[in-house]
PDB file of N, CA and C in Angstrom:
ATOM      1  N   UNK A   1       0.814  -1.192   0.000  1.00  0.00           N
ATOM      2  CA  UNK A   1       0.000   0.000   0.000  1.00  0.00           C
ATOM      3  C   UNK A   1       0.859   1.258   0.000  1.00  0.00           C
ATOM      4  N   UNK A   2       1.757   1.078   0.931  1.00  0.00           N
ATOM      5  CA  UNK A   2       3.316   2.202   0.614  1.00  0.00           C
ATOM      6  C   UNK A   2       3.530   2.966  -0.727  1.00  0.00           C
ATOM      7  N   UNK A   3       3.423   1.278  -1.346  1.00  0.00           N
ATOM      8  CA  UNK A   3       4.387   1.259  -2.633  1.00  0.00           C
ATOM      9  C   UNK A   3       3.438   2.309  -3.549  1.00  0.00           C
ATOM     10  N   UNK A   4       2.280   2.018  -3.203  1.00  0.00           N
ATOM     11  CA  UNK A   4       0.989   2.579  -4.538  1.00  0.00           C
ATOM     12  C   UNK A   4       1.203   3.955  -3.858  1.00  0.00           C
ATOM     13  N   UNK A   5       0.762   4.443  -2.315  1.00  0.00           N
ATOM     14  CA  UNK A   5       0.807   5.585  -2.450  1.00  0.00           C
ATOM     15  C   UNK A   5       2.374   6.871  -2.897  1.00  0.00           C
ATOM     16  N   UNK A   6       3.251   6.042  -2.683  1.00  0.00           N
ATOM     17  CA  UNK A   6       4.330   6.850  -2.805  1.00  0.00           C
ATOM     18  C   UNK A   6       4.925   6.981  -4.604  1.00  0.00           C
ATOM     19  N   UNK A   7       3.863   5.930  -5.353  1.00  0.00           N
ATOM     20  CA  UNK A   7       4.211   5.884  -6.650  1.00  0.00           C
ATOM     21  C   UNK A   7       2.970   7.236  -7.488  1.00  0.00           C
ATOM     22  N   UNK A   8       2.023   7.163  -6.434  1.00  0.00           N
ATOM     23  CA  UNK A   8       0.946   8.421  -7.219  1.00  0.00           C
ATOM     24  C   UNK A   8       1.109   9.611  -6.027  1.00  0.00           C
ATOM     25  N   UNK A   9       2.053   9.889  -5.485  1.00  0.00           N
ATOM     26  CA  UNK A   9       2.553  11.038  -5.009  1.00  0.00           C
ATOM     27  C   UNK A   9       3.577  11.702  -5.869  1.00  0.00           C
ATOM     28  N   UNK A  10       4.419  11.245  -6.397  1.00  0.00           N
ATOM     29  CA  UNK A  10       5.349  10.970  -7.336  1.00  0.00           C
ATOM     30  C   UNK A  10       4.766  11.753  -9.230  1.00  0.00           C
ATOM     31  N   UNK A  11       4.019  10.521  -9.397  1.00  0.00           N
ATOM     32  CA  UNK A  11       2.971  10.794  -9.939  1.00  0.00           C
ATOM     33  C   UNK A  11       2.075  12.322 -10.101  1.00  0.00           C
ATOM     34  N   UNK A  12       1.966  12.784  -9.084  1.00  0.00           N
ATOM     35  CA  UNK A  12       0.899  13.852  -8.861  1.00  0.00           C
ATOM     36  C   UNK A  12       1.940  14.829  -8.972  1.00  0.00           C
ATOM     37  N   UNK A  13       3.432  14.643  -8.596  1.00  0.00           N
ATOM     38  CA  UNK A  13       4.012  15.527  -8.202  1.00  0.00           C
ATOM     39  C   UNK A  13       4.460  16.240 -10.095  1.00  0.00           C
ATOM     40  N   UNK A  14       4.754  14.956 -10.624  1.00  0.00           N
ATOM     41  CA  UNK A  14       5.268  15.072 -12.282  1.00  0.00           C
ATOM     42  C   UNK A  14       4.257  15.720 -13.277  1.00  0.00           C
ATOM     43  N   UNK A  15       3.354  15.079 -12.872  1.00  0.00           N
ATOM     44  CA  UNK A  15       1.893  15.396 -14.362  1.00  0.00           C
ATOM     45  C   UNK A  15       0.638  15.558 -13.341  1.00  0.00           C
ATOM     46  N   UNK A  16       0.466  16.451 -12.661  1.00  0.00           N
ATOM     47  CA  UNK A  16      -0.732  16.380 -11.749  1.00  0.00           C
ATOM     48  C   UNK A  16      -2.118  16.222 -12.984  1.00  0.00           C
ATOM     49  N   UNK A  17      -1.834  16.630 -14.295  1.00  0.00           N
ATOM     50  CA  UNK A  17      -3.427  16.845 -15.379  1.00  0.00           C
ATOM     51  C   UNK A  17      -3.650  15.487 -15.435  1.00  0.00           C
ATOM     52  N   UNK A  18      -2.410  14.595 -16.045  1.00  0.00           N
ATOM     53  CA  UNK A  18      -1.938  13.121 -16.447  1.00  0.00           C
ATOM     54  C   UNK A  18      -2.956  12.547 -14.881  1.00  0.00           C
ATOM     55  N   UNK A  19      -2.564  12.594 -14.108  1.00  0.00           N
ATOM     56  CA  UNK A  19      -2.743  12.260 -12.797  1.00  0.00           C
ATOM     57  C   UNK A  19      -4.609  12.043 -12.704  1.00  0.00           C
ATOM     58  N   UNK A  20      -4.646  13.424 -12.542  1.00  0.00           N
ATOM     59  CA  UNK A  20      -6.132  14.037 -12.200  1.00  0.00           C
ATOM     60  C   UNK A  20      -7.134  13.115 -13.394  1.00  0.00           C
ATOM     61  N   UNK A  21      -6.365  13.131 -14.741  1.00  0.00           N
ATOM     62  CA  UNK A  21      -7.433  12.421 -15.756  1.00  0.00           C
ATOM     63  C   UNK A  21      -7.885  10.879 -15.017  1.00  0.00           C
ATOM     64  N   UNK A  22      -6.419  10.268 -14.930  1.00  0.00           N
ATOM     65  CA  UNK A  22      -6.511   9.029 -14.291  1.00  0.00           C
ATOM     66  C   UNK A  22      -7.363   8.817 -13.232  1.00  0.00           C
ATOM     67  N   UNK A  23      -7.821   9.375 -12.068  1.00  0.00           N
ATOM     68  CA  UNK A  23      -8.576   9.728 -11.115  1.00  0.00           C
ATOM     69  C   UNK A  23      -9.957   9.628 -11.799  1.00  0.00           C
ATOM     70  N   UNK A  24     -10.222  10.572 -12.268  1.00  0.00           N
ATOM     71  CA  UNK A  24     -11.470  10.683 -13.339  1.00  0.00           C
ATOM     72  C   UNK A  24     -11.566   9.837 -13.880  1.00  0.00           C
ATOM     73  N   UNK A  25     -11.390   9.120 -14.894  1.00  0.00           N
ATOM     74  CA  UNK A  25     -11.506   7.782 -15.491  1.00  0.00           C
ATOM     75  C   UNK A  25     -11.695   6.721 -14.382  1.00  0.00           C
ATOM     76  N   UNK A  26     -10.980   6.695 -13.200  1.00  0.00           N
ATOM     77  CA  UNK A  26     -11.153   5.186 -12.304  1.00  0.00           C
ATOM     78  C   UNK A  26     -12.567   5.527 -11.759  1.00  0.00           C
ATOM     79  N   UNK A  27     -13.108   6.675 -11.244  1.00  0.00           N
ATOM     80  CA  UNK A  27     -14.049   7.177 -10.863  1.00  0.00           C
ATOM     81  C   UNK A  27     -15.530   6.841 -11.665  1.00  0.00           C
ATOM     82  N   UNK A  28     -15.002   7.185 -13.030  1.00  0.00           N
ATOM     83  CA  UNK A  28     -16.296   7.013 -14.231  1.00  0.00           C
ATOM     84  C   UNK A  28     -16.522   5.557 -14.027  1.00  0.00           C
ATOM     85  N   UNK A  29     -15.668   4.558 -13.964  1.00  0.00           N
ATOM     86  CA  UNK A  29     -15.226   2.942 -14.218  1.00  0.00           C
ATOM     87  C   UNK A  29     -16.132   2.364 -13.103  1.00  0.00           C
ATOM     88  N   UNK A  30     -15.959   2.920 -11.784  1.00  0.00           N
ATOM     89  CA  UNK A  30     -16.196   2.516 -10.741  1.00  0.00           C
ATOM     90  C   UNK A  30     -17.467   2.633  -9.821  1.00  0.00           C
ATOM     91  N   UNK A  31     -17.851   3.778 -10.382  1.00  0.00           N
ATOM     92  CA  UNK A  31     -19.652   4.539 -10.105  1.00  0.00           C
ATOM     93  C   UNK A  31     -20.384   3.653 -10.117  1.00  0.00           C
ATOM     94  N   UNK A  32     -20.565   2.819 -11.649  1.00  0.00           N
ATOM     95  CA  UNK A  32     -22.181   1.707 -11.266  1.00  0.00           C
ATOM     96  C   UNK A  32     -21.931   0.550 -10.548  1.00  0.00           C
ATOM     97  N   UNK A  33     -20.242   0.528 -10.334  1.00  0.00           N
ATOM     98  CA  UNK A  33     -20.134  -0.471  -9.131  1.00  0.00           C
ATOM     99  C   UNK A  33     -20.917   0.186  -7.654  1.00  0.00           C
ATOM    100  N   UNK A  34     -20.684   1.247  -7.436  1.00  0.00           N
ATOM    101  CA  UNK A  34     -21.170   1.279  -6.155  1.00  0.00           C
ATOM    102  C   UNK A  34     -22.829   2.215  -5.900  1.00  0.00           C
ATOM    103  N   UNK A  35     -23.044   2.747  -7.327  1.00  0.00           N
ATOM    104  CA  UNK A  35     -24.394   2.851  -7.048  1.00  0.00           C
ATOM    105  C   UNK A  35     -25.157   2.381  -7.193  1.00  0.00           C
ATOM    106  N   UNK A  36     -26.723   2.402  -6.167  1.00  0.00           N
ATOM    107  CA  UNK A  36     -27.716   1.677  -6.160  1.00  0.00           C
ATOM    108  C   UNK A  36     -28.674   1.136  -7.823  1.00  0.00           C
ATOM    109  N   UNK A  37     -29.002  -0.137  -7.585  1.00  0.00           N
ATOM    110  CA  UNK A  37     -29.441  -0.302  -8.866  1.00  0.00           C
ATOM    111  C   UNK A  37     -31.212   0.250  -9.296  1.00  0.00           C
ATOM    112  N   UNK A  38     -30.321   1.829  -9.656  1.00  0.00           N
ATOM    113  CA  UNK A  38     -31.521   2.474 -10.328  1.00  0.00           C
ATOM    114  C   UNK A  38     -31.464   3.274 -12.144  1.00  0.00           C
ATOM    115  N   UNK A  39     -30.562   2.048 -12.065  1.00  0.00           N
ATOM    116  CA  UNK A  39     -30.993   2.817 -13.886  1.00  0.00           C
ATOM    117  C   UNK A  39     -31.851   2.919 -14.239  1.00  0.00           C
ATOM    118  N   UNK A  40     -32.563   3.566 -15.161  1.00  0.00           N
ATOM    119  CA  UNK A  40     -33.545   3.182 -15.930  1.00  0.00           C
ATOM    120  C   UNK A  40     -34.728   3.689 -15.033  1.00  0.00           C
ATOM    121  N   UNK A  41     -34.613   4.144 -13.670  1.00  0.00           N
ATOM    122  CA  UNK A  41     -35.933   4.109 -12.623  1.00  0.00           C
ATOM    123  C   UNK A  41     -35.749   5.721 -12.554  1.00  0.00           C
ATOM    124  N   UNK A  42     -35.675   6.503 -13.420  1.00  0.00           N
ATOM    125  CA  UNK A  42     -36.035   7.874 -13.132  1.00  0.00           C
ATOM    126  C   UNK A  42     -37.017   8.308 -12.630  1.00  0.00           C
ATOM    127  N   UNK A  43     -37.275   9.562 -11.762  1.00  0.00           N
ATOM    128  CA  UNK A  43     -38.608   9.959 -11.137  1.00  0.00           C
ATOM    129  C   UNK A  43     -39.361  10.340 -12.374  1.00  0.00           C
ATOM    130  N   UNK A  44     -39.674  10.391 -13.789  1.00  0.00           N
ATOM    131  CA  UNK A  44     -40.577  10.734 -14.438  1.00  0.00           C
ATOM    132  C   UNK A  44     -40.884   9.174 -15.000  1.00  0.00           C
ATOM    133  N   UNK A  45     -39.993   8.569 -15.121  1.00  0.00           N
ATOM    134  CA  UNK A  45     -40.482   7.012 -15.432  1.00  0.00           C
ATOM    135  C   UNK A  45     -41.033   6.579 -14.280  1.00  0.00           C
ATOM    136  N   UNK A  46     -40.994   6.696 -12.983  1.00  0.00           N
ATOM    137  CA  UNK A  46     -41.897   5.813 -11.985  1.00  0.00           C
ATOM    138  C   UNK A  46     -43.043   6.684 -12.258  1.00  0.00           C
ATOM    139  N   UNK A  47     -43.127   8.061 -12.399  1.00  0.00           N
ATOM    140  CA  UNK A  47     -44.729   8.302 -12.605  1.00  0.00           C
ATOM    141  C   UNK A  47     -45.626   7.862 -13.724  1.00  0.00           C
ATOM    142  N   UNK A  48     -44.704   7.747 -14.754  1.00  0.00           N
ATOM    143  CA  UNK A  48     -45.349   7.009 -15.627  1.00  0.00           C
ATOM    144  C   UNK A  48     -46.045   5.541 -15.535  1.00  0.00           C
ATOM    145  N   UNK A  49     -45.202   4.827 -15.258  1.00  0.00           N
ATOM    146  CA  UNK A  49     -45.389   3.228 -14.657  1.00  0.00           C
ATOM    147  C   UNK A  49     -46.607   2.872 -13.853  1.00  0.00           C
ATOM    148  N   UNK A  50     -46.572   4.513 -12.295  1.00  0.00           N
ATOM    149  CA  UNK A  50     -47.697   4.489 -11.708  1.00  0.00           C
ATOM    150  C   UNK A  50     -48.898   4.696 -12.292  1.00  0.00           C
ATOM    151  N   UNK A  51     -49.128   5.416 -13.313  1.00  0.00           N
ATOM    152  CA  UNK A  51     -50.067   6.259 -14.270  1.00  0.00           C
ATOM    153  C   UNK A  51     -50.574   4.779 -14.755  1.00  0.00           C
ATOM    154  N   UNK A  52     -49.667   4.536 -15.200  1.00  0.00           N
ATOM    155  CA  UNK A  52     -50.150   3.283 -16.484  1.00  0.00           C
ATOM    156  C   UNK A  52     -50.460   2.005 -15.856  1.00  0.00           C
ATOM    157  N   UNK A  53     -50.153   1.656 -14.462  1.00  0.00           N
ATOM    158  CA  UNK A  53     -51.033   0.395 -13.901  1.00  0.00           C
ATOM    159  C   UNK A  53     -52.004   1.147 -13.409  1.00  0.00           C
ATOM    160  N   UNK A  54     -52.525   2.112 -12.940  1.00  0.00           N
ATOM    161  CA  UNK A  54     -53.706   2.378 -12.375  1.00  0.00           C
ATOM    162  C   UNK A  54     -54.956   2.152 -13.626  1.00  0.00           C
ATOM    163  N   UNK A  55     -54.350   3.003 -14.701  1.00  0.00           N
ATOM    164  CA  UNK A  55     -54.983   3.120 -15.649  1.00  0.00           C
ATOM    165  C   UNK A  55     -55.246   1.660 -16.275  1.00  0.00           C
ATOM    166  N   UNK A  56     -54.238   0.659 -16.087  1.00  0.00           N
ATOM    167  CA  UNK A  56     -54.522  -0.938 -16.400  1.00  0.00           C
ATOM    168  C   UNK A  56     -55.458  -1.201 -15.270  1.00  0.00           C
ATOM    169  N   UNK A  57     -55.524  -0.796 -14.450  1.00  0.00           N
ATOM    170  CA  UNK A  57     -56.542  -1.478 -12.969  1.00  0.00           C
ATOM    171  C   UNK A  57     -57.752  -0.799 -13.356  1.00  0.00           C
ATOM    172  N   UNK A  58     -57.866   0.610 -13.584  1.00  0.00           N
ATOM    173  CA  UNK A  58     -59.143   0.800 -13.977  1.00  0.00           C
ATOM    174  C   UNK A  58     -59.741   0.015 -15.356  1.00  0.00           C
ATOM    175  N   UNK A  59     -59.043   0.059 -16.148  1.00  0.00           N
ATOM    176  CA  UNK A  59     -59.434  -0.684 -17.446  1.00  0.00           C
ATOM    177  C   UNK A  59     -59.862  -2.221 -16.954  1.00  0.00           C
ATOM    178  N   UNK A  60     -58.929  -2.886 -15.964  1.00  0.00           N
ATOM    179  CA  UNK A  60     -59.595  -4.221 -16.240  1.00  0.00           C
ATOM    180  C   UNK A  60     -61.231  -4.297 -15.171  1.00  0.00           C
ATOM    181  N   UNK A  61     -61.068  -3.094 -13.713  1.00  0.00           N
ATOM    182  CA  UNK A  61     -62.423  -2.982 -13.019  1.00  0.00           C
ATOM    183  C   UNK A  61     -63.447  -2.792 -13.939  1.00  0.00           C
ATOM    184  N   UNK A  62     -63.298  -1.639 -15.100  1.00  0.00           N
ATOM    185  CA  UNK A  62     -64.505  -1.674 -16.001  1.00  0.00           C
ATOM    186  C   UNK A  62     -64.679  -2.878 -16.830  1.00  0.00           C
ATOM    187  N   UNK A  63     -64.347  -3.751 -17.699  1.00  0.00           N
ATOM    188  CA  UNK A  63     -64.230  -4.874 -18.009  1.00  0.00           C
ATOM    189  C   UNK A  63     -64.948  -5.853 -16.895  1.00  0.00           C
ATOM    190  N   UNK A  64     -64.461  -5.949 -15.999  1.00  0.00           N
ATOM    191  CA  UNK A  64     -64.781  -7.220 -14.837  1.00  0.00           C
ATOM    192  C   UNK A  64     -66.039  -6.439 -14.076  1.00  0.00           C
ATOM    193  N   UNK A  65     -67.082  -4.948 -14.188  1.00  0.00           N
ATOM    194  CA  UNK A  65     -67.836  -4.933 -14.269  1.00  0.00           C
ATOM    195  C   UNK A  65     -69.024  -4.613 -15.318  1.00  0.00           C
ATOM    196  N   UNK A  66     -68.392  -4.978 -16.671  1.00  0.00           N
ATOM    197  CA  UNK A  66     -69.396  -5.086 -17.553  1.00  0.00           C
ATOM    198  C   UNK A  66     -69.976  -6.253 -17.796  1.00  0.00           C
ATOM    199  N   UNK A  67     -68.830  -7.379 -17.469  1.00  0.00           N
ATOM    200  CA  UNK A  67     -69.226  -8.517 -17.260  1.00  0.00           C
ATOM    201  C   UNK A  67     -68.644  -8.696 -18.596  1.00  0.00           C
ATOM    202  N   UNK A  68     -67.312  -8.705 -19.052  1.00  0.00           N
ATOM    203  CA  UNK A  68     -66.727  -8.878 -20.850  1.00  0.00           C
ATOM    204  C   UNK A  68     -65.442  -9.840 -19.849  1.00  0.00           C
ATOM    205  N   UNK A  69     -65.180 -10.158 -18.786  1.00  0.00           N
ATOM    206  CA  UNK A  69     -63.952 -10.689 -18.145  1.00  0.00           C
ATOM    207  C   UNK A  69     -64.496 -11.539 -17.527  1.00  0.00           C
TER     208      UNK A  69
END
């Protein structure tokens, strides 16, 4: 662990941009490792989703009281 930090001290000290990109890139790499699994689950897509089963629940209550279900 020495070895790594005293090699990107070194590092930081020569090309801090070189450096900083590297940082950035492990960062981009490493994000959907540690964030929660919500792709795809945006707050305008869950309202939608909600919209559209209610609207399936009402559709099948009218159906199942017309007596067509």
């Amino acid at each position: 662990m020495s070895g790594i930090s005293i090699f990107l001290r070194k590092a930081w000290a020569n090309e801090p941009v070189v450096c900083f990109s590297i940082v950035i890139g492990a960062v981009g790499l490493s994000l959907p490792c540690f964030v929660p699994k919500l792709w795809g689950r945006y707050p305008d897509k869950i309202q939608t989703d909600e919209r559209s089963a209610m609207t399936e629940a009402a559709r099948l209550q009218a159906l199942e009281r017309s007596g067509l279900l």
